[in-house]
PDB file of N, CA and C in Angstrom:
ATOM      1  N   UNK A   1     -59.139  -2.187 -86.405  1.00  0.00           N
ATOM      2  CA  UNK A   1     -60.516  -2.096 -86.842  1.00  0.00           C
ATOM      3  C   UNK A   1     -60.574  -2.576 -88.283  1.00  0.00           C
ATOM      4  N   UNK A   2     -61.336  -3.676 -88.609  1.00  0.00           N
ATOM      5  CA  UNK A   2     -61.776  -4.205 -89.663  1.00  0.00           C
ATOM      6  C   UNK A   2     -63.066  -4.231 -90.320  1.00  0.00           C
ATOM      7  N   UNK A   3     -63.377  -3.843 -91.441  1.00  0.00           N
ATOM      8  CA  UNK A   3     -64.523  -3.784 -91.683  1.00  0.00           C
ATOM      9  C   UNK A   3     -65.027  -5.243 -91.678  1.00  0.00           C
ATOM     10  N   UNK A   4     -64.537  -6.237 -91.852  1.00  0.00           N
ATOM     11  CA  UNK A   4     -64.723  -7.515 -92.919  1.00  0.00           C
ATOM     12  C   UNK A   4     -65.405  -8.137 -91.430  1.00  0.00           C
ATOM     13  N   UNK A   5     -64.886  -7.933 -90.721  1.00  0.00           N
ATOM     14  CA  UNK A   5     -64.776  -8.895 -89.296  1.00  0.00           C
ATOM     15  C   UNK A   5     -66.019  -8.395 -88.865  1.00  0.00           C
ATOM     16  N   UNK A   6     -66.000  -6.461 -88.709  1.00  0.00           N
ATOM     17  CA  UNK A   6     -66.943  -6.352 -87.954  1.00  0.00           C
ATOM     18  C   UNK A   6     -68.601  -6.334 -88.512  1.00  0.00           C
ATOM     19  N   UNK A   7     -68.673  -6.610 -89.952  1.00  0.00           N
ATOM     20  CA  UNK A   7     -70.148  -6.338 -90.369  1.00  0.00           C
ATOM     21  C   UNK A   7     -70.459  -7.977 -90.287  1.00  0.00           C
ATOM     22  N   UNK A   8     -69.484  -8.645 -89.737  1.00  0.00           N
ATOM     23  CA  UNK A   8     -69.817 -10.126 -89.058  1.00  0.00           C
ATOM     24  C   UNK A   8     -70.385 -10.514 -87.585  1.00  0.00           C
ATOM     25  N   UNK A   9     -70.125  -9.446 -87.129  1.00  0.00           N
ATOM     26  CA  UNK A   9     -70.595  -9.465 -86.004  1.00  0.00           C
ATOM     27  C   UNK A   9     -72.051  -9.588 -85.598  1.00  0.00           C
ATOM     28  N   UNK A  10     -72.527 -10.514 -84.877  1.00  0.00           N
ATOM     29  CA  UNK A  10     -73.915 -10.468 -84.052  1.00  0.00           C
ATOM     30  C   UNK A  10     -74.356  -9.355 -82.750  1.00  0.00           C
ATOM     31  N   UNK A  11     -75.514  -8.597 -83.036  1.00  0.00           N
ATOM     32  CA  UNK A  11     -75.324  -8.135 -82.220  1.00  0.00           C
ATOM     33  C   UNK A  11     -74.646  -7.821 -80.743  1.00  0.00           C
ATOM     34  N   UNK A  12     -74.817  -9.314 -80.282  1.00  0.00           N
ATOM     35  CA  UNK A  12     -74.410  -9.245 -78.840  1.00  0.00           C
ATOM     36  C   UNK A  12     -72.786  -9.359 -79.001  1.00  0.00           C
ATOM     37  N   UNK A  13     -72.064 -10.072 -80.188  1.00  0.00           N
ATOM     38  CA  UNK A  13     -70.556  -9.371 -80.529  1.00  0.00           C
ATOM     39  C   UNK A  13     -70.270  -8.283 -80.858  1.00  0.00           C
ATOM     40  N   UNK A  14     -71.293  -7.694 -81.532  1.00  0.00           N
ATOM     41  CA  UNK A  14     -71.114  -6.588 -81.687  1.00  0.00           C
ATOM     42  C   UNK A  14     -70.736  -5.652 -80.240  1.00  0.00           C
ATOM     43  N   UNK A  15     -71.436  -5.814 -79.476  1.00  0.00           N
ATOM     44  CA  UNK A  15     -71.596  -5.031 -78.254  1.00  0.00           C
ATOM     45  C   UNK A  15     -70.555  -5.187 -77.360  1.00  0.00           C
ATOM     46  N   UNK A  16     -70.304  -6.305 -77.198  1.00  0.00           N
ATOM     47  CA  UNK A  16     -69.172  -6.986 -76.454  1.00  0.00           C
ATOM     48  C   UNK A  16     -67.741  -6.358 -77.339  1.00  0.00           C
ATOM     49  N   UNK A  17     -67.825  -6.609 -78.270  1.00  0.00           N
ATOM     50  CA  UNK A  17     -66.468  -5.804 -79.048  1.00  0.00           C
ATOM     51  C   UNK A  17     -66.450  -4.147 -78.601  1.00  0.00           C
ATOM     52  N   UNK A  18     -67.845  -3.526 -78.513  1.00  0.00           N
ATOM     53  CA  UNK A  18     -67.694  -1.862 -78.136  1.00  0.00           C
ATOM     54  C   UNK A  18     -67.285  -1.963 -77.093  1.00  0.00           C
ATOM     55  N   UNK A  19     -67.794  -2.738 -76.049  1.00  0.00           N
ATOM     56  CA  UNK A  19     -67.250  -2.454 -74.793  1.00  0.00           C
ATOM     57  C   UNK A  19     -65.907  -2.422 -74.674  1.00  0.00           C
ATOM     58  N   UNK A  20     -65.236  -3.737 -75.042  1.00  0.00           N
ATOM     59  CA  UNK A  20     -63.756  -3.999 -75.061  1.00  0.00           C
ATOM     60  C   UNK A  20     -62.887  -3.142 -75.327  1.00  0.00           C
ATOM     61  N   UNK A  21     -63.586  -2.509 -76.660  1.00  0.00           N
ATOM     62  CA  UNK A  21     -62.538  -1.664 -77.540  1.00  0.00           C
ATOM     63  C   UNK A  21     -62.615  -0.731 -76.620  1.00  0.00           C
ATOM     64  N   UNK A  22     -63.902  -0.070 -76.180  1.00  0.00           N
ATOM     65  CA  UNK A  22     -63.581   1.407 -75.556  1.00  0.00           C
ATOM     66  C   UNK A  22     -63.211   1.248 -74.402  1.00  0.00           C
ATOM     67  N   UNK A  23     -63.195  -0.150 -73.587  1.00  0.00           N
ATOM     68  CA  UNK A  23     -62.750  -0.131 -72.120  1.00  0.00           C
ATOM     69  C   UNK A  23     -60.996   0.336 -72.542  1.00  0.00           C
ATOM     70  N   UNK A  24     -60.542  -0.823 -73.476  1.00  0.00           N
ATOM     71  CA  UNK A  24     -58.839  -0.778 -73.593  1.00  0.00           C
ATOM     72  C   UNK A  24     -58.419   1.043 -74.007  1.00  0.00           C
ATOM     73  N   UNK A  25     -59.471   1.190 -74.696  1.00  0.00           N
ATOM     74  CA  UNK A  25     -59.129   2.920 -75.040  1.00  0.00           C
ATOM     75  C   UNK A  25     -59.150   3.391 -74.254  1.00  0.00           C
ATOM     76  N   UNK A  26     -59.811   3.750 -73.566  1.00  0.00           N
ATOM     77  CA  UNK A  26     -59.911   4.552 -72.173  1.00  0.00           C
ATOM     78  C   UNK A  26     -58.679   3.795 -71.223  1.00  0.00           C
ATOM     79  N   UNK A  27     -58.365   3.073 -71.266  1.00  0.00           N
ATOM     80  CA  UNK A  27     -56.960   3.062 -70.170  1.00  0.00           C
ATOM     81  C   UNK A  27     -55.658   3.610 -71.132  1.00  0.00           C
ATOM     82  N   UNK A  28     -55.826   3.559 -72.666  1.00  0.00           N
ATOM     83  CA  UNK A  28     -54.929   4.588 -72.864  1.00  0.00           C
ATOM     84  C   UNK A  28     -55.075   6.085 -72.503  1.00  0.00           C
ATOM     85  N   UNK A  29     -56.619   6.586 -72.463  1.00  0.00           N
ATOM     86  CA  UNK A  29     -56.953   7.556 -72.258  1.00  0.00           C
ATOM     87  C   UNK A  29     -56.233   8.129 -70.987  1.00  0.00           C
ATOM     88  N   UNK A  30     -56.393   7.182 -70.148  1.00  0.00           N
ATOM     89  CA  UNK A  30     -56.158   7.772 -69.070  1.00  0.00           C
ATOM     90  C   UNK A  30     -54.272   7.927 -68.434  1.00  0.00           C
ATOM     91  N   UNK A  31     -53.771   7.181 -69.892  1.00  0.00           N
ATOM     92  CA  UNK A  31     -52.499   7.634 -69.489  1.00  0.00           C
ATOM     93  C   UNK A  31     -52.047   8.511 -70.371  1.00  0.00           C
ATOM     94  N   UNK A  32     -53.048   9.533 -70.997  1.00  0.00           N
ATOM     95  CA  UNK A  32     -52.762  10.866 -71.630  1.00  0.00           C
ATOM     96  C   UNK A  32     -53.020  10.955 -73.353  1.00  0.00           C
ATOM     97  N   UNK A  33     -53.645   9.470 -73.801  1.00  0.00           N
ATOM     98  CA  UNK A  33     -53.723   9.537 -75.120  1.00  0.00           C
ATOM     99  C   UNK A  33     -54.860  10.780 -75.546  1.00  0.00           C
ATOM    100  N   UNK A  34     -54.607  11.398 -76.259  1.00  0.00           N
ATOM    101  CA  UNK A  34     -55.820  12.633 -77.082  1.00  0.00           C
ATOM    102  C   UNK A  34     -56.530  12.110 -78.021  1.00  0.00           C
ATOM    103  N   UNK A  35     -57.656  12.980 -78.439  1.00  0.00           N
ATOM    104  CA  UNK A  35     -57.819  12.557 -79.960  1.00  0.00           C
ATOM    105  C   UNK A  35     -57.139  12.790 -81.216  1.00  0.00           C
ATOM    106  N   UNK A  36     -56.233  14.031 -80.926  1.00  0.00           N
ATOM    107  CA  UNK A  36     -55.452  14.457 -81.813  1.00  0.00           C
ATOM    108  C   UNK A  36     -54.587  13.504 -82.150  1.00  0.00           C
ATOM    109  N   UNK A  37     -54.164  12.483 -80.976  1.00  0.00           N
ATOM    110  CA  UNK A  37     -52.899  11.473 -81.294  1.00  0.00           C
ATOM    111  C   UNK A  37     -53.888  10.287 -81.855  1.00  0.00           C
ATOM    112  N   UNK A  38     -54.808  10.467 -82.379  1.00  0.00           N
ATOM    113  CA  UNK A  38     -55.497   9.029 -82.818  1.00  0.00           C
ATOM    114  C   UNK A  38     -56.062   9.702 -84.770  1.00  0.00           C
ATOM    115  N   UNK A  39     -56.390  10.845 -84.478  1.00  0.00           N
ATOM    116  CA  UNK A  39     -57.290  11.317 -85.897  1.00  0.00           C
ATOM    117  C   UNK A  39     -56.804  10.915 -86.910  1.00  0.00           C
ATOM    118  N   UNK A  40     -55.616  11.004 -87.430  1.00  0.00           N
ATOM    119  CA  UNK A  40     -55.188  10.640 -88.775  1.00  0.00           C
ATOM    120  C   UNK A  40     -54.898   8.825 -88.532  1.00  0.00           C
ATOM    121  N   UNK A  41     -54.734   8.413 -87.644  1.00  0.00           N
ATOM    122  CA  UNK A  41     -55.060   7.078 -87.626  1.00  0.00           C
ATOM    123  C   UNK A  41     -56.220   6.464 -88.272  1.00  0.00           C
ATOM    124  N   UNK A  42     -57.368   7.270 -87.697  1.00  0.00           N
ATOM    125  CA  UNK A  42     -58.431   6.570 -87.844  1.00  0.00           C
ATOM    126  C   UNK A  42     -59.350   7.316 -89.021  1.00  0.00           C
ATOM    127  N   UNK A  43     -59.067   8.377 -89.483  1.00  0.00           N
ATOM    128  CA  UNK A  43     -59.412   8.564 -90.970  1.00  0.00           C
ATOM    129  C   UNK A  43     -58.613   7.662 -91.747  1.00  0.00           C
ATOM    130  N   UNK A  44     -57.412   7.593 -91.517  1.00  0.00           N
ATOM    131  CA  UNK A  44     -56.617   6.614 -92.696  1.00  0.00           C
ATOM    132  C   UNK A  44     -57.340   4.916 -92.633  1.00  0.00           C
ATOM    133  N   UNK A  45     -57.998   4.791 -91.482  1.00  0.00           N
ATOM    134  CA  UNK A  45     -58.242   3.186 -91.222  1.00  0.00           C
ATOM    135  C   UNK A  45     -59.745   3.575 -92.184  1.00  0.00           C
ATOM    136  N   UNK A  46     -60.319   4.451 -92.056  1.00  0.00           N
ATOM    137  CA  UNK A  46     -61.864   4.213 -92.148  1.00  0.00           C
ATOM    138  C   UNK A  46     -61.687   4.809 -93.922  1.00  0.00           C
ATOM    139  N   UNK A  47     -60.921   5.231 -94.569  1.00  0.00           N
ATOM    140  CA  UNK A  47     -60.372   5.756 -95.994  1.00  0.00           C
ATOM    141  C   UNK A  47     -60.145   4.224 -96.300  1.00  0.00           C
ATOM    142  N   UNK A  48     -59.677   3.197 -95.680  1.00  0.00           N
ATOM    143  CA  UNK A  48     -58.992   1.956 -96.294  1.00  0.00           C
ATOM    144  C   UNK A  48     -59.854   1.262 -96.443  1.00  0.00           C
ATOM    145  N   UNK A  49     -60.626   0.802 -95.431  1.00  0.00           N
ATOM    146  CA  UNK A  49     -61.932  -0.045 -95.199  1.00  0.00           C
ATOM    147  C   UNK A  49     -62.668   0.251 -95.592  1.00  0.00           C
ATOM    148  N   UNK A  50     -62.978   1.087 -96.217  1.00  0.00           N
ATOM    149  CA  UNK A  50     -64.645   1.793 -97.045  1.00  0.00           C
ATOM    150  C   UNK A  50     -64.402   0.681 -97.984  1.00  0.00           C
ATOM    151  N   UNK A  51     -63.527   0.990 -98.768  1.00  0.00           N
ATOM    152  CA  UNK A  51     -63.233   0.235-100.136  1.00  0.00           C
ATOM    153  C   UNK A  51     -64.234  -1.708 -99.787  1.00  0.00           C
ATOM    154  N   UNK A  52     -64.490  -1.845 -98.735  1.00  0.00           N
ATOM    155  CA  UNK A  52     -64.955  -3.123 -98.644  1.00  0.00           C
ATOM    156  C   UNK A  52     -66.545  -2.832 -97.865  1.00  0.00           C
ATOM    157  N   UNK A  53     -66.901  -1.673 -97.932  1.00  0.00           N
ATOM    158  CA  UNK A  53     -68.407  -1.246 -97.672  1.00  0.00           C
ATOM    159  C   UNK A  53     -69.225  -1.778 -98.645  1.00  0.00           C
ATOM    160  N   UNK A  54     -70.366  -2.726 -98.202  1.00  0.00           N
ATOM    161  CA  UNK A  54     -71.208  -3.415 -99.104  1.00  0.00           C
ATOM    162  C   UNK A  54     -72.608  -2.716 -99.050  1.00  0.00           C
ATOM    163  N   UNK A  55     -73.075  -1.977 -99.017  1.00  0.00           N
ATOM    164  CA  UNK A  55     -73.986  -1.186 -99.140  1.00  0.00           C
ATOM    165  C   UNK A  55     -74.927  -1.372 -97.805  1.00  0.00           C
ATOM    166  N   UNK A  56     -74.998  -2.408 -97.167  1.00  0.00           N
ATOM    167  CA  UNK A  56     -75.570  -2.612 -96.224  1.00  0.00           C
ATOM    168  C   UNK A  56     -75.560  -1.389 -95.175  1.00  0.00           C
ATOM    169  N   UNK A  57     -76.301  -0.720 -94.793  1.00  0.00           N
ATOM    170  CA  UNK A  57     -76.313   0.528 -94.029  1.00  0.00           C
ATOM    171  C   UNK A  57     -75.892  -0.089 -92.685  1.00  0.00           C
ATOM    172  N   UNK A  58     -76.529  -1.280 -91.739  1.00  0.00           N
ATOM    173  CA  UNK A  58     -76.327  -1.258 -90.907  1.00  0.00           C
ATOM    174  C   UNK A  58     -75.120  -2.112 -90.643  1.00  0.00           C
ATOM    175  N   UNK A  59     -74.266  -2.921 -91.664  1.00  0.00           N
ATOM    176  CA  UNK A  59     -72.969  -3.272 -91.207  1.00  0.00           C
ATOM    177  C   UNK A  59     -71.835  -1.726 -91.334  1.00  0.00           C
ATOM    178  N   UNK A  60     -72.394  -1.027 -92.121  1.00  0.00           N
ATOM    179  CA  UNK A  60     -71.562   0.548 -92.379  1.00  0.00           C
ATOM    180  C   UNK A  60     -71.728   1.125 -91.273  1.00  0.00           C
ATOM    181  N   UNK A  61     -73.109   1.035 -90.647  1.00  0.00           N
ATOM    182  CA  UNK A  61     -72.844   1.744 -89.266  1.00  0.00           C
ATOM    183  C   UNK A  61     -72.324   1.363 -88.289  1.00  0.00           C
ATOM    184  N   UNK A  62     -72.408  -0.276 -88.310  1.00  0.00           N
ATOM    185  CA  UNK A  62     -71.511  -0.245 -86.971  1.00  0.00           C
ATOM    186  C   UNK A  62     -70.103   0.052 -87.157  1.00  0.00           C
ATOM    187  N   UNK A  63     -69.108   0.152 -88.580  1.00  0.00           N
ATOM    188  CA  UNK A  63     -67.730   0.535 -88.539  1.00  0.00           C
ATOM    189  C   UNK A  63     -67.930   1.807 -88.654  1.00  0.00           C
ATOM    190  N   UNK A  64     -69.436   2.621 -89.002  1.00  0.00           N
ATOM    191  CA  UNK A  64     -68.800   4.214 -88.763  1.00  0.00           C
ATOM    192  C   UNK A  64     -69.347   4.469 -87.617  1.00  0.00           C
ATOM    193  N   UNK A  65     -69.991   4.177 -86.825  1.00  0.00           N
ATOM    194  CA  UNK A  65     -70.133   4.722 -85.330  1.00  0.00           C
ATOM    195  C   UNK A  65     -68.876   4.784 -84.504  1.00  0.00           C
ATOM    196  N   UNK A  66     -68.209   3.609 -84.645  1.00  0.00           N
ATOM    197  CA  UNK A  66     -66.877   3.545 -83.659  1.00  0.00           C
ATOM    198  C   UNK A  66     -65.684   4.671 -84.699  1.00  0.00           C
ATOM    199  N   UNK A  67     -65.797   4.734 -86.013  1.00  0.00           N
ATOM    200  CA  UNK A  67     -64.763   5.882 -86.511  1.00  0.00           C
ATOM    201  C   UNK A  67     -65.403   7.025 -85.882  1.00  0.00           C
ATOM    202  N   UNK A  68     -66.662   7.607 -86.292  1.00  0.00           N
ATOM    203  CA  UNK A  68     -67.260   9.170 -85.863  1.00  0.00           C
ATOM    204  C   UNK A  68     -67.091   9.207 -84.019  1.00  0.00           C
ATOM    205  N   UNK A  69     -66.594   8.610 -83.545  1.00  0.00           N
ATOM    206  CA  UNK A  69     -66.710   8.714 -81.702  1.00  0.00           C
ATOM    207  C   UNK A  69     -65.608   8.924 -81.755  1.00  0.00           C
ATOM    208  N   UNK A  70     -64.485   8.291 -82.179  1.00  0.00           N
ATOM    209  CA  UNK A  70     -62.974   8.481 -82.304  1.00  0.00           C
ATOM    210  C   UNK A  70     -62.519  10.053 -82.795  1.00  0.00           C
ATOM    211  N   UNK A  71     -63.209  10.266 -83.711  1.00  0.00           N
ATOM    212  CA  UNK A  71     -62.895  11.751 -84.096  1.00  0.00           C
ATOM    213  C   UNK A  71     -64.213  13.008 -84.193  1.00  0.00           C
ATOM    214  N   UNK A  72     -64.723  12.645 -82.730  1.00  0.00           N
ATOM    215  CA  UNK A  72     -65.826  13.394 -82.992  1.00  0.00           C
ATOM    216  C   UNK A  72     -66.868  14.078 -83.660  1.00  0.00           C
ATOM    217  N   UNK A  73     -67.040  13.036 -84.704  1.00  0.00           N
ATOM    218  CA  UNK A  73     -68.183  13.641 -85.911  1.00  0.00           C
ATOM    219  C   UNK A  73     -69.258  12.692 -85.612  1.00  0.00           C
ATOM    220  N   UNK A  74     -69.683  12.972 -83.886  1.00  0.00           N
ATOM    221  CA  UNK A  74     -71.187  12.395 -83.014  1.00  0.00           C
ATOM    222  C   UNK A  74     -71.475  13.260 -82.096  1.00  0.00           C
ATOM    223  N   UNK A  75     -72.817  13.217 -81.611  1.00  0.00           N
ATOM    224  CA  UNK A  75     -73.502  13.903 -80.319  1.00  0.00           C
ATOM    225  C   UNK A  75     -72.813  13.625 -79.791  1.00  0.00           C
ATOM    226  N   UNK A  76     -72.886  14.651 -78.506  1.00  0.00           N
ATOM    227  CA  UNK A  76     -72.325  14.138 -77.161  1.00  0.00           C
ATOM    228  C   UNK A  76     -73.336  13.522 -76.340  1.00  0.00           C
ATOM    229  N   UNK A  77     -72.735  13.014 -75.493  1.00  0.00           N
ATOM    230  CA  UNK A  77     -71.454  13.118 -74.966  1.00  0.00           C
ATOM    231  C   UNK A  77     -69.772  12.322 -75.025  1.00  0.00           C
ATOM    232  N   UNK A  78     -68.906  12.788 -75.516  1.00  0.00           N
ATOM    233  CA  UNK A  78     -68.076  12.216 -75.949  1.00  0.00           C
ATOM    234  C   UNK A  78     -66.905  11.469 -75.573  1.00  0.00           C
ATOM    235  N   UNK A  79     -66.566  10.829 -75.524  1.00  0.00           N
ATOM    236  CA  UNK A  79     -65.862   9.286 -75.395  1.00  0.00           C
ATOM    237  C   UNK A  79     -64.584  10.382 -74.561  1.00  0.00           C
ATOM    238  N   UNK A  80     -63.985  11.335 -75.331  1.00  0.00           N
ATOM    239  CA  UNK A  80     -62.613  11.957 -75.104  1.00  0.00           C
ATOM    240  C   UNK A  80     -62.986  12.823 -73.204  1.00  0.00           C
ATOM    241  N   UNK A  81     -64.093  13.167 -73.608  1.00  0.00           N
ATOM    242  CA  UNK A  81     -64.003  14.243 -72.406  1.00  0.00           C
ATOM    243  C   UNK A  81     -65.268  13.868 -71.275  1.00  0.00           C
ATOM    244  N   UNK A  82     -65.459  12.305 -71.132  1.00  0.00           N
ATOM    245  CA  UNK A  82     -65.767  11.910 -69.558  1.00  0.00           C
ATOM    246  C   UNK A  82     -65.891  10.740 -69.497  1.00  0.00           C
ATOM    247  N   UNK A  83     -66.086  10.129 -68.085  1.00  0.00           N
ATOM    248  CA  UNK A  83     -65.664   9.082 -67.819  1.00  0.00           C
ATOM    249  C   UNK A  83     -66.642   7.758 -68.956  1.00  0.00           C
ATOM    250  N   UNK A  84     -65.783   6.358 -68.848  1.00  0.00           N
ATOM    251  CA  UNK A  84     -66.561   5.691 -69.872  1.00  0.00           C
ATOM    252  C   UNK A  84     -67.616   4.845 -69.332  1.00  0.00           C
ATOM    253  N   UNK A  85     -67.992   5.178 -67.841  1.00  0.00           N
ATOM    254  CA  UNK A  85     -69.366   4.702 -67.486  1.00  0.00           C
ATOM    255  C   UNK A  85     -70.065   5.601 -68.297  1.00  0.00           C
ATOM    256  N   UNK A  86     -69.966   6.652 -68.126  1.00  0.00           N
ATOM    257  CA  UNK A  86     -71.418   7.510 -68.497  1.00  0.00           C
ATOM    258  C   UNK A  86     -70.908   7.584 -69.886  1.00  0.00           C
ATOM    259  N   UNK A  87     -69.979   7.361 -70.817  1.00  0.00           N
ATOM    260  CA  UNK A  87     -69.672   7.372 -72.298  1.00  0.00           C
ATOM    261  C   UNK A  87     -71.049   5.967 -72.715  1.00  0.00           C
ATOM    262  N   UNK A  88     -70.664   4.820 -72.444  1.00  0.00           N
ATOM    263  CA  UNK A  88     -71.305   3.368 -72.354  1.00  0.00           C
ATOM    264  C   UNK A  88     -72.472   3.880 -73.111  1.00  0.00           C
ATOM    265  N   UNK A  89     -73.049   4.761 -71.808  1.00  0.00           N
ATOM    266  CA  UNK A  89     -74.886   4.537 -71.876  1.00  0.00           C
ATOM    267  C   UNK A  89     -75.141   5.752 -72.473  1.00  0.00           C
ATOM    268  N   UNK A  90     -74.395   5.973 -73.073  1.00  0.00           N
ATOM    269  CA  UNK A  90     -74.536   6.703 -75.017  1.00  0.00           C
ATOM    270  C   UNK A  90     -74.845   5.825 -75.573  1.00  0.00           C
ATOM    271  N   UNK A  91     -74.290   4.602 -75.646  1.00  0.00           N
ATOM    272  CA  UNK A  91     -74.174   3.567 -76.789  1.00  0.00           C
ATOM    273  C   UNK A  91     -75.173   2.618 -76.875  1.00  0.00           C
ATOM    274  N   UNK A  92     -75.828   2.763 -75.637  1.00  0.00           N
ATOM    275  CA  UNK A  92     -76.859   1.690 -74.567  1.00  0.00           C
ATOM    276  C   UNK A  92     -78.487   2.667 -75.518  1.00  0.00           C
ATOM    277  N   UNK A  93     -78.313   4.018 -75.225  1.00  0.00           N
ATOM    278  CA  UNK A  93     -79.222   4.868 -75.902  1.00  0.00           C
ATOM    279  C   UNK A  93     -79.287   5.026 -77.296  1.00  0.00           C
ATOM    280  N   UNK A  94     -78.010   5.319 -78.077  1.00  0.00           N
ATOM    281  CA  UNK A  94     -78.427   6.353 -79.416  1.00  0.00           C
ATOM    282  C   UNK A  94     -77.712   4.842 -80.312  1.00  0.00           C
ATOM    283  N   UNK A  95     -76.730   4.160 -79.930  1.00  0.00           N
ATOM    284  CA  UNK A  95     -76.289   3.159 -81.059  1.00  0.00           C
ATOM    285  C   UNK A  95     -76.816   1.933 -80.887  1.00  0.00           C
ATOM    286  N   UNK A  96     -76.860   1.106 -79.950  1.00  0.00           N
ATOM    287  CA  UNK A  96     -77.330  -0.333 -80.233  1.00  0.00           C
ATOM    288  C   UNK A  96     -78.658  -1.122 -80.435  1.00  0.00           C
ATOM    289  N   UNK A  97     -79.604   0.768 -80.279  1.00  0.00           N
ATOM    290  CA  UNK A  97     -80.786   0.323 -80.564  1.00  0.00           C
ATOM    291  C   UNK A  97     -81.236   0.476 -82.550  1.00  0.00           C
ATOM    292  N   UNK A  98     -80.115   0.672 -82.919  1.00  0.00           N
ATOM    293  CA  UNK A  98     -80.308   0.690 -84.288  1.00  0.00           C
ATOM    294  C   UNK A  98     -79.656  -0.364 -84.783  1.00  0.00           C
ATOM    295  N   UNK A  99     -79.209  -1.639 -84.545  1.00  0.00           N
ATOM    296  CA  UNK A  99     -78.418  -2.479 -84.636  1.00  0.00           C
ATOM    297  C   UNK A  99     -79.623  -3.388 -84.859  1.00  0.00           C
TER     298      UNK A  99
END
């Protein structure tokens, strides 16, 4: 996860990148990855990448929506605990209409 790359993104890359990312996550998911085995990952990624936050709210949100889902600091329903059809159309609802 890059900040630089992703506040480059066009919407419809944008979207296409969520999908990807959370499809490939979820097949780790499903061979037993937690969130616990990801958290200090992804505070340390999103601690590194701030440093290149340009004030722009909505390139900040799209790199903090995908950190806060990773370590649950979002509504549910959450990425960790059901399947990622019905995770998706979270993203379909509460994130890409602010994009």
């Amino acid at each position: 996860m890059n900040f630089i790359l992703i506040r480059e993104f066009s919407k419809k890359d944008y979207r296409t990148f969520i999908y990807e990312f959370f499809s490939m996550l979820n097949e780790y998911k499903n061979f037993g990855l937690k969130m616990i085995d990801v958290e200090d990952v992804v505070n340390n990624i999103f601690a590194d990448q701030s440093k290149y936050f340009d004030g722009n709210v909505v390139n900040e949100d799209k790199f903090g929506f995908i950190t806060e889902e990773l370590i649950c600091f979002c509504p549910s329903p959450f990425f960790w605990d059901i399947p990622l059809e019905e995770y998706m159309k979270k993203w379909e609802r509460l994130y890409f209409p602010n994009l």
